[in-house]
N, C-alpha and C. Protein backbone atom coordinates (compact mmCIF):
# COMPACT_ATOMS: atom_id res chain seq x y z
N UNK A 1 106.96 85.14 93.34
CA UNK A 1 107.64 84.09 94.04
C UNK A 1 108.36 83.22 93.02
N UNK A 2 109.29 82.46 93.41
CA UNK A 2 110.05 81.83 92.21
C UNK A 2 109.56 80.05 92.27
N UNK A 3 109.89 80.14 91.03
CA UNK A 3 109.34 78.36 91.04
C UNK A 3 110.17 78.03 91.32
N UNK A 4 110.50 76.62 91.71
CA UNK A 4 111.18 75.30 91.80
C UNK A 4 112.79 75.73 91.03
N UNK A 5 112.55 76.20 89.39
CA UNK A 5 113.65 75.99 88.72
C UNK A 5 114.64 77.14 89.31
N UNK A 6 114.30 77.90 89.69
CA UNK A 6 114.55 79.37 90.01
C UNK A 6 115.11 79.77 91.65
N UNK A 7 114.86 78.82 92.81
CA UNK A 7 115.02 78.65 93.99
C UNK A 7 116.62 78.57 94.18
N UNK A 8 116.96 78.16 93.71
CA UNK A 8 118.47 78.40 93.96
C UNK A 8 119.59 78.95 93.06
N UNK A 9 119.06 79.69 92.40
CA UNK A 9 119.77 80.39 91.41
C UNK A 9 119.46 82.35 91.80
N UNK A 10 119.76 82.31 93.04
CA UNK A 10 119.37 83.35 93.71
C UNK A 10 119.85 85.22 93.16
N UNK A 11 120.82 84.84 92.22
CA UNK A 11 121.09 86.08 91.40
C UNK A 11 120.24 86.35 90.04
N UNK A 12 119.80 85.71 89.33
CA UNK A 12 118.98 85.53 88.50
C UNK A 12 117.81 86.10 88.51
N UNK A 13 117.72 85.21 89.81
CA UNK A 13 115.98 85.88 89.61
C UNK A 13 115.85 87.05 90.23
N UNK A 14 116.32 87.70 90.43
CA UNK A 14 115.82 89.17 90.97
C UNK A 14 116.25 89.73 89.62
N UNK A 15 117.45 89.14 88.76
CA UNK A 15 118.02 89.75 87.85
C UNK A 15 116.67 90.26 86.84
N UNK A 16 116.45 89.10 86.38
CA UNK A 16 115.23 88.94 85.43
C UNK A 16 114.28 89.96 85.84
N UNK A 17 113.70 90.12 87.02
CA UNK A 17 112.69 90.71 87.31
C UNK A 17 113.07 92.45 87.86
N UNK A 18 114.33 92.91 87.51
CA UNK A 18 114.53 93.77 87.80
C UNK A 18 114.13 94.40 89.42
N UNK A 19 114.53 93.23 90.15
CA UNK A 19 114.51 93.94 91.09
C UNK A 19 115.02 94.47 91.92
N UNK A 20 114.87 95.48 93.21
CA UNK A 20 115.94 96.23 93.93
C UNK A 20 115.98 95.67 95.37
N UNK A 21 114.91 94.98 96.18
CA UNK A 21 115.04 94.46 97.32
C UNK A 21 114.65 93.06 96.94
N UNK A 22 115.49 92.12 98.46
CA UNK A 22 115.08 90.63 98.80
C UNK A 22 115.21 90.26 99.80
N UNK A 23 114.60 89.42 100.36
CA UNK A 23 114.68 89.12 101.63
C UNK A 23 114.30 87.38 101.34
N UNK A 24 115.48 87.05 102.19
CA UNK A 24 115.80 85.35 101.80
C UNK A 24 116.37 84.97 103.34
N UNK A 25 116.18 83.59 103.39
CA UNK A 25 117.24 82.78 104.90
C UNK A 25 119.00 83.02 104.01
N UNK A 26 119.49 82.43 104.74
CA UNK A 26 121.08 82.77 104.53
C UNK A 26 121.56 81.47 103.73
N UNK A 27 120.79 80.80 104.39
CA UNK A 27 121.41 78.87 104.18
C UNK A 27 120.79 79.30 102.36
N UNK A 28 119.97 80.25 101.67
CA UNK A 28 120.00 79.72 100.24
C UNK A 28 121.30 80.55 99.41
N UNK A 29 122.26 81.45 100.31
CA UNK A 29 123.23 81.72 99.89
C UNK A 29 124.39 80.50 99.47
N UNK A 30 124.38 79.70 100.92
CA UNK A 30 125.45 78.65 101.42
C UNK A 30 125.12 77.84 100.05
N UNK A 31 123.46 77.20 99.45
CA UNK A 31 123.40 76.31 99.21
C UNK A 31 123.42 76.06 97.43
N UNK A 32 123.43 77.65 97.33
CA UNK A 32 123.25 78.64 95.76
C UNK A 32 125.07 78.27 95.47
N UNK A 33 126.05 78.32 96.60
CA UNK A 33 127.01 78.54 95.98
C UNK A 33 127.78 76.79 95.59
N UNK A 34 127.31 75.85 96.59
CA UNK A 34 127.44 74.51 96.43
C UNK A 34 127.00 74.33 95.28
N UNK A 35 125.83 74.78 94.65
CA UNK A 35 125.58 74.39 93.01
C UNK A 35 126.28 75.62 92.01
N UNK A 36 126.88 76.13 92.70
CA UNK A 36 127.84 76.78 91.60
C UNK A 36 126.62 77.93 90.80
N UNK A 37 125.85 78.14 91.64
CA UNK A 37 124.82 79.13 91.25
C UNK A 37 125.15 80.73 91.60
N UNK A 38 126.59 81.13 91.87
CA UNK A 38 126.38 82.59 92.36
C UNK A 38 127.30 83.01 91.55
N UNK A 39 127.27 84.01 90.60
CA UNK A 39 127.84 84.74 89.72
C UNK A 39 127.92 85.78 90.21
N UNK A 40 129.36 86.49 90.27
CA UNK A 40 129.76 87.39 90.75
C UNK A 40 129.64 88.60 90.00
N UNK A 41 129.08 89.61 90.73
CA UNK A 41 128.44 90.77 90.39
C UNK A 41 127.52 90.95 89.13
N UNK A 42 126.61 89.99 89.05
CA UNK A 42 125.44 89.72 88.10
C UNK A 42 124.70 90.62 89.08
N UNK A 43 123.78 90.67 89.85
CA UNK A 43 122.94 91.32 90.44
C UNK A 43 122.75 93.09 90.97
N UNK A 44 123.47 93.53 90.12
CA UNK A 44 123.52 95.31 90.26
C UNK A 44 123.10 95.99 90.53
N UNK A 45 121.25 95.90 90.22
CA UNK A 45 120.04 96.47 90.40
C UNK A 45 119.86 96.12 91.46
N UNK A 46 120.42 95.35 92.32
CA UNK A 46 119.30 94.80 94.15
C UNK A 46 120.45 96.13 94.86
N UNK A 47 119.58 96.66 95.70
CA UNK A 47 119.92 97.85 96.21
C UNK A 47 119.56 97.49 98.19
N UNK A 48 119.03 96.75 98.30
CA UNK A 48 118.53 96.05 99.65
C UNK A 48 118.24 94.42 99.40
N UNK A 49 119.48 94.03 100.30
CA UNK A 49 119.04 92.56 100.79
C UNK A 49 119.02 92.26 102.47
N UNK A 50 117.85 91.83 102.85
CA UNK A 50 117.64 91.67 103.77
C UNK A 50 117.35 89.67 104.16
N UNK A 51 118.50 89.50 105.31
CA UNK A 51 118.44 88.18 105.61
C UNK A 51 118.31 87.75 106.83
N UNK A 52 117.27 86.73 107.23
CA UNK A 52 116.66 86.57 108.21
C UNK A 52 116.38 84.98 108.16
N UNK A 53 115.97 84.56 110.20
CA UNK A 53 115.15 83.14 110.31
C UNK A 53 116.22 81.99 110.37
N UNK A 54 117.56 82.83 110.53
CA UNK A 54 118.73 82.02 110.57
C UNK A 54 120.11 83.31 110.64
N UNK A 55 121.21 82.19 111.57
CA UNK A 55 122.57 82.95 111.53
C UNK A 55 123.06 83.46 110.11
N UNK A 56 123.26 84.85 109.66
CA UNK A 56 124.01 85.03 108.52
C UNK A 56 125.59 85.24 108.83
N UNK A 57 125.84 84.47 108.57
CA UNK A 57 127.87 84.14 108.15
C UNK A 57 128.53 85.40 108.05
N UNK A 58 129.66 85.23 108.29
CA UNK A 58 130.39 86.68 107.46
C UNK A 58 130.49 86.00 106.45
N UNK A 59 131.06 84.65 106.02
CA UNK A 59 131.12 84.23 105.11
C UNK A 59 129.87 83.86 103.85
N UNK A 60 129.01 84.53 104.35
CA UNK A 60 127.47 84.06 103.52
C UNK A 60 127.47 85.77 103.59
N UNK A 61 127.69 86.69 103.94
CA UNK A 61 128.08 88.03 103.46
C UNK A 61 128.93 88.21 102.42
N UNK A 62 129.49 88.15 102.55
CA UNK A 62 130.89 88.46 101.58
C UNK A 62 130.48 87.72 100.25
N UNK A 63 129.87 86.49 100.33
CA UNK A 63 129.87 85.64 99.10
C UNK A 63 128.47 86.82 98.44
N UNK A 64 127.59 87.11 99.35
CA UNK A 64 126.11 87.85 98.65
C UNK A 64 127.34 89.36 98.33
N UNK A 65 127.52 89.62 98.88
CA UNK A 65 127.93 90.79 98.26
C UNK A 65 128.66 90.95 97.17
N UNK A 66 129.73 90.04 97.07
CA UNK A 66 130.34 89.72 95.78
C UNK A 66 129.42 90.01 94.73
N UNK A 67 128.12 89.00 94.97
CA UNK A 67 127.10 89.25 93.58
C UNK A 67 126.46 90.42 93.71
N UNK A 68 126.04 90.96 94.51
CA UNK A 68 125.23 92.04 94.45
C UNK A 68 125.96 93.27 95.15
N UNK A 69 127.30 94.11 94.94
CA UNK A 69 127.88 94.90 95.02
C UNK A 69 127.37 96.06 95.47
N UNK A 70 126.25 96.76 94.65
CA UNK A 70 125.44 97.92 95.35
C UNK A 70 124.39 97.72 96.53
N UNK A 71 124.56 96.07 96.77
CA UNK A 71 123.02 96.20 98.11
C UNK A 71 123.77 96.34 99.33
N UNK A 72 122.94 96.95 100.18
CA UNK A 72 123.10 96.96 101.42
C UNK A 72 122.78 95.49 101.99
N UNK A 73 123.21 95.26 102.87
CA UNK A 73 123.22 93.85 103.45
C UNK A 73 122.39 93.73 105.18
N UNK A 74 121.24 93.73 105.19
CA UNK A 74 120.89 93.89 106.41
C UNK A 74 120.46 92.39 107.09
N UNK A 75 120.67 91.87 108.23
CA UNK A 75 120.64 90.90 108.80
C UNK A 75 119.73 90.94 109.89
N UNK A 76 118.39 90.03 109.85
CA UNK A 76 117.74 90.58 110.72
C UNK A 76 117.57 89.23 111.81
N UNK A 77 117.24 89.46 113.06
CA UNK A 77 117.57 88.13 113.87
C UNK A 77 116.15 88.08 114.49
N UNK A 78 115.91 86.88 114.64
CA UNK A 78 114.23 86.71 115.30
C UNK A 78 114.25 84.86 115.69
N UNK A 79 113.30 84.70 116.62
CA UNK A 79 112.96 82.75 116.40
C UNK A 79 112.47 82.73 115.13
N UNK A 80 113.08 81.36 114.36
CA UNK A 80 112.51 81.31 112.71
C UNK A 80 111.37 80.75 112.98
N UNK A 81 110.91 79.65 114.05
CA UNK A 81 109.68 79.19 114.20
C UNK A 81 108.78 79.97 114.38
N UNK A 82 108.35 81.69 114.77
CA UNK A 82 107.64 82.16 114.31
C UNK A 82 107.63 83.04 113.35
N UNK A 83 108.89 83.11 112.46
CA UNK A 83 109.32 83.76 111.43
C UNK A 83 108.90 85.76 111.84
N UNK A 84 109.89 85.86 113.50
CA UNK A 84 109.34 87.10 113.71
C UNK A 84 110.68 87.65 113.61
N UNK A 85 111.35 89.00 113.15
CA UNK A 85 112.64 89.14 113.90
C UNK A 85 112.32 90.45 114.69
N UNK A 86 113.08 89.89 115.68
CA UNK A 86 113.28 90.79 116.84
C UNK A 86 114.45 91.73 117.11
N UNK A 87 115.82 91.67 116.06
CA UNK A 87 116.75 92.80 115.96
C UNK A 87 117.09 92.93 114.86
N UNK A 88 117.86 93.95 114.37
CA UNK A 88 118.14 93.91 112.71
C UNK A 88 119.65 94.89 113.35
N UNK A 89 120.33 94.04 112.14
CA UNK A 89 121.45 95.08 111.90
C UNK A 89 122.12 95.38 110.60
N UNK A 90 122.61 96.61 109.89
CA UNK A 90 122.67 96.59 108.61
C UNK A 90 124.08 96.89 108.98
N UNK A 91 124.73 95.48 107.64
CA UNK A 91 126.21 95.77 107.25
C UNK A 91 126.34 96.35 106.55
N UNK A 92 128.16 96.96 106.93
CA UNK A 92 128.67 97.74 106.10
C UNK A 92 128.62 97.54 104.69
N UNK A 93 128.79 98.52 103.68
CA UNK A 93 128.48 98.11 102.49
C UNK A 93 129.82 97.14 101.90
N UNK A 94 131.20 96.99 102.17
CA UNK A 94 131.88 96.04 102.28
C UNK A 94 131.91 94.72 103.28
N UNK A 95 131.66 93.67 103.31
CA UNK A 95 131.36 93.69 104.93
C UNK A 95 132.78 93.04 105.30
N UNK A 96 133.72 93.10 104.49
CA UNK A 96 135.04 92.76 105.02
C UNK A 96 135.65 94.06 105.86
N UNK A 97 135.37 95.24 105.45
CA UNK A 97 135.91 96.24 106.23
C UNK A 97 134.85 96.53 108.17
């Protein structure tokens, strides 16, 4: 899990830890890029991101994909108050096309 320093620097830390999946709300895309925290195509190795517990944007697509180019982008929809989702749908691997 990431500490405090690490919470919104959402390319990083998977970077560091080499990892290939994540699953995050959308709003820490929106809020990663307000601090100027999303570096474009730093994240290579994430091969699955999965986002949930809130609306994901096209525009909160496009910005994750920018950084993470090889993930698939799956969006899963549920009430966040019981943090269940109840549909999933996986975007295209561009999601502008």
């Amino acid at each position: 899990m990431p500490d405090r320093s690490e919470m919104f620097s959402p390319a990083d830390y998977p970077l560091g830890r080499r990892l290939t999946h994540r699953f995050s709300v959308p709003s820490a895309i929106s809020v990663s890029a307000q601090l100027g925290q999303l570096p474009t195509g730093r994240a290579t190795e994430l091969r699955h991101s999965h986002f949930g517990g809130e609306q994901l944007t096209y525009g909160q697509a496009r910005m994750w994909h920018d950084i993470a180019p090889h993930a698939r982008i799956d969006d899963g929809y549920g009430p966040s108050e019981v943090a269940t989702g109840c549909a999933a749908f996986q975007l295209p691997r561009d999601p502008a096309r």
